[in-house]
C-alpha atoms as a PDB file:
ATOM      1  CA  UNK A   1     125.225 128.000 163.791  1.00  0.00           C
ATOM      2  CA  UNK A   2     125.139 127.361 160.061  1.00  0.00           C
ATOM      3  CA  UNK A   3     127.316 130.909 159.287  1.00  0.00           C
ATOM      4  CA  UNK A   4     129.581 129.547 156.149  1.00  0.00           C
ATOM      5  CA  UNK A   5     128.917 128.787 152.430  1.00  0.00           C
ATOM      6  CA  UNK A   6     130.219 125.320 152.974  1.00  0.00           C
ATOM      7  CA  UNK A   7     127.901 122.579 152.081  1.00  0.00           C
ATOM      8  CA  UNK A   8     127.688 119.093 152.326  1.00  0.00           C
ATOM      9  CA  UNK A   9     125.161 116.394 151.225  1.00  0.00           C
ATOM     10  CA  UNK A  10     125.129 113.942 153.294  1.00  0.00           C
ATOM     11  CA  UNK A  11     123.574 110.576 151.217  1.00  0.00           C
ATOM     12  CA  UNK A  12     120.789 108.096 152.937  1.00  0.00           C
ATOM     13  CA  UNK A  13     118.783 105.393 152.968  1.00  0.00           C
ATOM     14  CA  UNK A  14     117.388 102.826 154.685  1.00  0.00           C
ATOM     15  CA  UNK A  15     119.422 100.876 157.453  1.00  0.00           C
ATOM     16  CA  UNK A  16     122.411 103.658 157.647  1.00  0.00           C
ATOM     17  CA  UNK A  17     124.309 103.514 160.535  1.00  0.00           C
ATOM     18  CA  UNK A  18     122.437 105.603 163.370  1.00  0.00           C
ATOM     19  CA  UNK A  19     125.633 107.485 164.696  1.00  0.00           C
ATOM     20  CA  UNK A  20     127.720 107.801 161.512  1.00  0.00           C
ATOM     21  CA  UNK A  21     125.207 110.055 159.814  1.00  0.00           C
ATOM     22  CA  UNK A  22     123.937 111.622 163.027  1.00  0.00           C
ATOM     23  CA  UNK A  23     127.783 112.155 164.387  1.00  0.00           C
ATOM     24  CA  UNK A  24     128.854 114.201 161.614  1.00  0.00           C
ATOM     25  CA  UNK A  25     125.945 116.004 160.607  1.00  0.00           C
ATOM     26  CA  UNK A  26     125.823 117.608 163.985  1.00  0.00           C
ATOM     27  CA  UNK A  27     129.640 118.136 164.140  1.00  0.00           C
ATOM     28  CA  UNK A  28     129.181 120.065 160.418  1.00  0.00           C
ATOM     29  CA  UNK A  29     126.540 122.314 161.985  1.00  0.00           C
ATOM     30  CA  UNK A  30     129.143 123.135 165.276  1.00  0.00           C
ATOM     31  CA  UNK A  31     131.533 124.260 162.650  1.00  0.00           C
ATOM     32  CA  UNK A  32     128.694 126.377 160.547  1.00  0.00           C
ATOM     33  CA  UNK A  33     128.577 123.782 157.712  1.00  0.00           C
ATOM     34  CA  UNK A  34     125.470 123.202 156.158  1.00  0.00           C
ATOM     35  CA  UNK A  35     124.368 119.355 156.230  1.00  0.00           C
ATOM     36  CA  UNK A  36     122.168 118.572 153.399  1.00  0.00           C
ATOM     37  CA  UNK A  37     120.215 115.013 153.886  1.00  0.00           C
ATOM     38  CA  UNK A  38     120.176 113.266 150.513  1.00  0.00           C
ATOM     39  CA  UNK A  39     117.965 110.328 149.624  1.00  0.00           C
ATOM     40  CA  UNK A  40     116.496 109.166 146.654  1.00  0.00           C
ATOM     41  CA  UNK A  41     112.724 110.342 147.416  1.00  0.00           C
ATOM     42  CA  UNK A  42     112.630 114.102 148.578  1.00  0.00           C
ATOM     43  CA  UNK A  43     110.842 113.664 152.138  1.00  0.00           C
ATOM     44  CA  UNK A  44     111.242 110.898 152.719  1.00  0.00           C
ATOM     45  CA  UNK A  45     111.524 109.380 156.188  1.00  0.00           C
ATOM     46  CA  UNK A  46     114.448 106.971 156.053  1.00  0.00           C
ATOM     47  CA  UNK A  47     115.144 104.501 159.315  1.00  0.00           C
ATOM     48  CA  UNK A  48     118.454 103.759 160.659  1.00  0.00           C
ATOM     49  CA  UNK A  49     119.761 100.444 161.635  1.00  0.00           C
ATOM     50  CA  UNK A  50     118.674 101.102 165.237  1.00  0.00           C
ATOM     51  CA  UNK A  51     115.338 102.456 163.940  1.00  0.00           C
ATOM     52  CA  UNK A  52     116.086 106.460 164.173  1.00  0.00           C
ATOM     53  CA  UNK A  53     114.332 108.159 161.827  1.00  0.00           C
ATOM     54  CA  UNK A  54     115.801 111.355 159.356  1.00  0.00           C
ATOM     55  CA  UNK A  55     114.439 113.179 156.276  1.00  0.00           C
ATOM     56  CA  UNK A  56     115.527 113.659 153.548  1.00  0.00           C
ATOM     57  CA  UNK A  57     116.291 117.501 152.470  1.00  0.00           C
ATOM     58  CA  UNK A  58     116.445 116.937 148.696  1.00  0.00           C
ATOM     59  CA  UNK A  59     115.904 113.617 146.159  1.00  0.00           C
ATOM     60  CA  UNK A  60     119.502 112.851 144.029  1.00  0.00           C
ATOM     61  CA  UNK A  61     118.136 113.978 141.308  1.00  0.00           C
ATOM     62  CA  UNK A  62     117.754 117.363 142.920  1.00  0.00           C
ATOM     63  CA  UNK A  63     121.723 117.886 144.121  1.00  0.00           C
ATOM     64  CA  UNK A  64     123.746 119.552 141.816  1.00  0.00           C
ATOM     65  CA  UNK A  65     127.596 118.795 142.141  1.00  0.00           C
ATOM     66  CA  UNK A  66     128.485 122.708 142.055  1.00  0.00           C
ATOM     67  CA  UNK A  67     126.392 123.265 144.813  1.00  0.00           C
ATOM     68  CA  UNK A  68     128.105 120.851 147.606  1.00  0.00           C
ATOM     69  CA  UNK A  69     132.158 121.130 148.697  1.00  0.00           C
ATOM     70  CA  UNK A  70     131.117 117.644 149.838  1.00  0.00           C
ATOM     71  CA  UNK A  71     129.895 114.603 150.108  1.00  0.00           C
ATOM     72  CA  UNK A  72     129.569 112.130 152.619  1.00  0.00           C
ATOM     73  CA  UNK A  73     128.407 108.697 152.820  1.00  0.00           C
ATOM     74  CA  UNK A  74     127.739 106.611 156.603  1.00  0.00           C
ATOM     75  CA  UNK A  75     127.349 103.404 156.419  1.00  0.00           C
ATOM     76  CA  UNK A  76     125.218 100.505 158.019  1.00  0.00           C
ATOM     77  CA  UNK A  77     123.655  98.110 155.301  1.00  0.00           C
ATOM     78  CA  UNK A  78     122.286 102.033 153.706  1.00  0.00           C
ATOM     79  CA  UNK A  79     125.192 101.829 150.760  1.00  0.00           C
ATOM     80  CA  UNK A  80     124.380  98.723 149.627  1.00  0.00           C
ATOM     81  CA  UNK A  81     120.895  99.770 149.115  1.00  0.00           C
ATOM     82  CA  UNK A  82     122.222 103.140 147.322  1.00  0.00           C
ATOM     83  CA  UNK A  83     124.656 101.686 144.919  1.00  0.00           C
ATOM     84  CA  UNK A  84     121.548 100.319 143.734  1.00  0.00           C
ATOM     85  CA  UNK A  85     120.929 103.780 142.380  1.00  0.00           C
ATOM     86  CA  UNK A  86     122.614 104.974 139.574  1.00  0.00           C
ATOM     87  CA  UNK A  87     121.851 108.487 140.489  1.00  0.00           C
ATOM     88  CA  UNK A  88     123.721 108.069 143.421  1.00  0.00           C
ATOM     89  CA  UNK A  89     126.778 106.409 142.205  1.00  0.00           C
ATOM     90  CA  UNK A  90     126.875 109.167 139.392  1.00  0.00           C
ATOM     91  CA  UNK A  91     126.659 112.040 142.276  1.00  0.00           C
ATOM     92  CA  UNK A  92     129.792 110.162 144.275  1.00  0.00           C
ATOM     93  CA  UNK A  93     131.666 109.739 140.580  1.00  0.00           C
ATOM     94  CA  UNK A  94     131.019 113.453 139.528  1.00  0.00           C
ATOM     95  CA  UNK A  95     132.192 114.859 142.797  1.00  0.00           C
ATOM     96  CA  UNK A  96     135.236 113.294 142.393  1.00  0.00           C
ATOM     97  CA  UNK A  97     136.016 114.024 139.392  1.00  0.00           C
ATOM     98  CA  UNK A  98     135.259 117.854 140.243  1.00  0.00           C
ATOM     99  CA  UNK A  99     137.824 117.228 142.919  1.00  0.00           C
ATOM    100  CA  UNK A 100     134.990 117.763 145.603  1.00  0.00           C
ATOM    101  CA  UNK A 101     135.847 115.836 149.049  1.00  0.00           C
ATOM    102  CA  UNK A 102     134.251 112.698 149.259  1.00  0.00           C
ATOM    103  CA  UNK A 103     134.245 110.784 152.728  1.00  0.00           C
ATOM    104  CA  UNK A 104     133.118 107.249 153.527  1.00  0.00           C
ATOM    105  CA  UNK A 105     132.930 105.823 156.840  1.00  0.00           C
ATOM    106  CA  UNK A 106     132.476 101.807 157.456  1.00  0.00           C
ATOM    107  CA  UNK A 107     130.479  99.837 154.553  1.00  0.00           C
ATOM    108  CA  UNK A 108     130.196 103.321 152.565  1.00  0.00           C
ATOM    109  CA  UNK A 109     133.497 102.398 150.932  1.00  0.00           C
ATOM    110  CA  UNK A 110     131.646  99.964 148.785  1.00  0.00           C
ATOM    111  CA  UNK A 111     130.263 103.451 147.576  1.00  0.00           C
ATOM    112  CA  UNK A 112     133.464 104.050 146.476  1.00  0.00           C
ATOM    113  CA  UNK A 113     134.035 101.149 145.121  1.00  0.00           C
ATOM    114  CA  UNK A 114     130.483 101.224 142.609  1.00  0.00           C
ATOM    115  CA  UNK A 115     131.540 104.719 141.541  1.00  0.00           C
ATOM    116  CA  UNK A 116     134.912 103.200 140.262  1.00  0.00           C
ATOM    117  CA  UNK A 117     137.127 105.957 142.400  1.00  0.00           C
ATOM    118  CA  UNK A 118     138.914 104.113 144.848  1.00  0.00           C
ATOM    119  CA  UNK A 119     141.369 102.525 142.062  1.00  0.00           C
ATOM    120  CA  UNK A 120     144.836 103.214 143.218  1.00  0.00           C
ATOM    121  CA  UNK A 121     143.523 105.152 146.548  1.00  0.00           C
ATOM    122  CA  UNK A 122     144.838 104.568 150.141  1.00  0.00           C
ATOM    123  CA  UNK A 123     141.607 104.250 152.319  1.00  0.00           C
ATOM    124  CA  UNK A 124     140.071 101.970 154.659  1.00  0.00           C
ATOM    125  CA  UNK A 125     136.611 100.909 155.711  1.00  0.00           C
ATOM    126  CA  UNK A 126     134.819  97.987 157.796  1.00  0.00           C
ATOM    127  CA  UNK A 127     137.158  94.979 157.717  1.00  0.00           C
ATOM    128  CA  UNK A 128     134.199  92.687 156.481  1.00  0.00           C
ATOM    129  CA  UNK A 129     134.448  94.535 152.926  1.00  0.00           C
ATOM    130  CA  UNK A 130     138.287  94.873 153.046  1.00  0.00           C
ATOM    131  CA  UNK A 131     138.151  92.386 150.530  1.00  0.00           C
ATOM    132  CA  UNK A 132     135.207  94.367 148.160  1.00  0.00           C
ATOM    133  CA  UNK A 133     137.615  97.211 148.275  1.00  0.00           C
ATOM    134  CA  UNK A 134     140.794  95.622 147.412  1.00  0.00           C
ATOM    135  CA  UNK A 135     139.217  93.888 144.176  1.00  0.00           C
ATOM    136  CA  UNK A 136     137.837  97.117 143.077  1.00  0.00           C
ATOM    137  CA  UNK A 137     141.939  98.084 143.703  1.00  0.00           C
ATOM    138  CA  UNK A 138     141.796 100.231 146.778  1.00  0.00           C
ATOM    139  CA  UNK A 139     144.897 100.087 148.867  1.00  0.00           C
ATOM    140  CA  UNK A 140     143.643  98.876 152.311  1.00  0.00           C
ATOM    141  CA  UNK A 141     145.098 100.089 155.086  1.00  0.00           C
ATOM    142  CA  UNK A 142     143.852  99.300 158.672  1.00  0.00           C
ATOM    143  CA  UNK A 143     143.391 102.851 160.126  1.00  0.00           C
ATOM    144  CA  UNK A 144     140.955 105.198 162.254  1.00  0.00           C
ATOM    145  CA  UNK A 145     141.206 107.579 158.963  1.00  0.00           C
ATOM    146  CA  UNK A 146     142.699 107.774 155.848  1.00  0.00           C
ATOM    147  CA  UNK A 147     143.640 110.590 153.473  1.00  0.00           C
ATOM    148  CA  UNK A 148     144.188 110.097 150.422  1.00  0.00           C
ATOM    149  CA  UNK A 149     143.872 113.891 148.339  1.00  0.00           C
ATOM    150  CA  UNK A 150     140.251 114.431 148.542  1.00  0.00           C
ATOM    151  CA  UNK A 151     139.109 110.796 149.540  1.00  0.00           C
ATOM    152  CA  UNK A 152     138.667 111.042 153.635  1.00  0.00           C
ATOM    153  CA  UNK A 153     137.807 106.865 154.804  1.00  0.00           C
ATOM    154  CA  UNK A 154     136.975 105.303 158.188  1.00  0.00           C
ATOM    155  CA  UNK A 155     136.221 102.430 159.721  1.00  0.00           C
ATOM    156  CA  UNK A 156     133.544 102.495 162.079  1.00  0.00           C
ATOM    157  CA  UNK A 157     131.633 104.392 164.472  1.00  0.00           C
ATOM    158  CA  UNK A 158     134.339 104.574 166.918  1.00  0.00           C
ATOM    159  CA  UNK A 159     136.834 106.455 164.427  1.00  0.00           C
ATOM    160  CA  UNK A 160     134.177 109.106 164.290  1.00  0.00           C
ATOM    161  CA  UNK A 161     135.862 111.826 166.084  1.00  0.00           C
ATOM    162  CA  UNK A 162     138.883 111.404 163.299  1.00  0.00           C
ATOM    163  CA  UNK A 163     136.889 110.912 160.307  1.00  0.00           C
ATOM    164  CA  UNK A 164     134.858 114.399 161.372  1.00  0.00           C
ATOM    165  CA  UNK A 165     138.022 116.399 162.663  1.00  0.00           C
ATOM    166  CA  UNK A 166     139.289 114.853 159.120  1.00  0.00           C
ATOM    167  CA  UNK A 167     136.895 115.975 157.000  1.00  0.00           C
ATOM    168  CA  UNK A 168     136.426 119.514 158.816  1.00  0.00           C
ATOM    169  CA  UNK A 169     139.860 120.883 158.388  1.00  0.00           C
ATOM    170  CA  UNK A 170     139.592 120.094 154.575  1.00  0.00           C
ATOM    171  CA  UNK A 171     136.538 121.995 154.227  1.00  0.00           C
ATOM    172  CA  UNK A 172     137.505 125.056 156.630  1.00  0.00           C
END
């Protein structure tokens, strides 16, 4: 349905979490909000955990901060790979600091965590890295979503329906 301005880049690579990419970027498109596949090769044919394929729309070094409301970030073992990427943590830190919505479900937190944003910030993420975020000094809380101005955090796949509903009334 794609019919608003709204647009959010969505950031991948290998082993992300099948359902916490695929979840919201259909729920974006129900609402008319453009889902924008970012990877760090343009084309590229990145493989979820459970082996679904996506493509990348644009490389990182292609996505321009003033041309997404958001960003978004699934999880999986995919983050751990893309804080690898200083082009990536740079996009996360930037859109922040424009005061751009940034949302993290499960391990994307440690997203957060490499971009040096989640100081001071009520969120929550996969209890494994509870720990990852509270030494980068997150304030953990054990929640289906959490809020905290424009930082929007999950746990897991099963807190999808509240991260998207979440992350959709901010943006509409």
């Amino acid at each position: 349905m794609e019919s608003s301005n709204k647009r959010v880049a969505i950031l991948v690579e290998d082993l992300y979490q099948d359902l916490e990419l695929w979840y919201p970027f259909y729920r974006l498109r129900e609402e008319g909000i453009k889902p924008v596949i970012v990877g760090i090769k343009k084309a590229h044919k990145y493989k979820g955990k459970y082996g679904y394929p996506v493509e990348s729309d644009i490389d990182i070094k292609e996505a321009k901060i003033d041309e997404f409301d958001a960003v978004l970030i699934p999880g999986g073992f995919a983050p751990d790979l893309m804080r690898k990427n200083r082009d990536m943590i740079d996009f996360v830190k930037d859109m922040n600091t424009a005061g751009k919505l940034v949302a993290s479900i499960c391990h994307g937190a440690w997203m957060l965590a490499s971009a040096g944003i989640i100081q001071g910030k009520k969120c929550t993420c996969y209890d494994a890295i509870a720990d990852d975020i509270i030494n980068a000094g997150g304030i953990y809380s054990d929640e289906e979503v959490v809020v905290d101005g424009n930082i929007i955090t999950s746990r897991k796949p099963d807190d999808l329906p509240a991260f998207c509903q979440a992350i959709i009334s901010k943006l509409i």
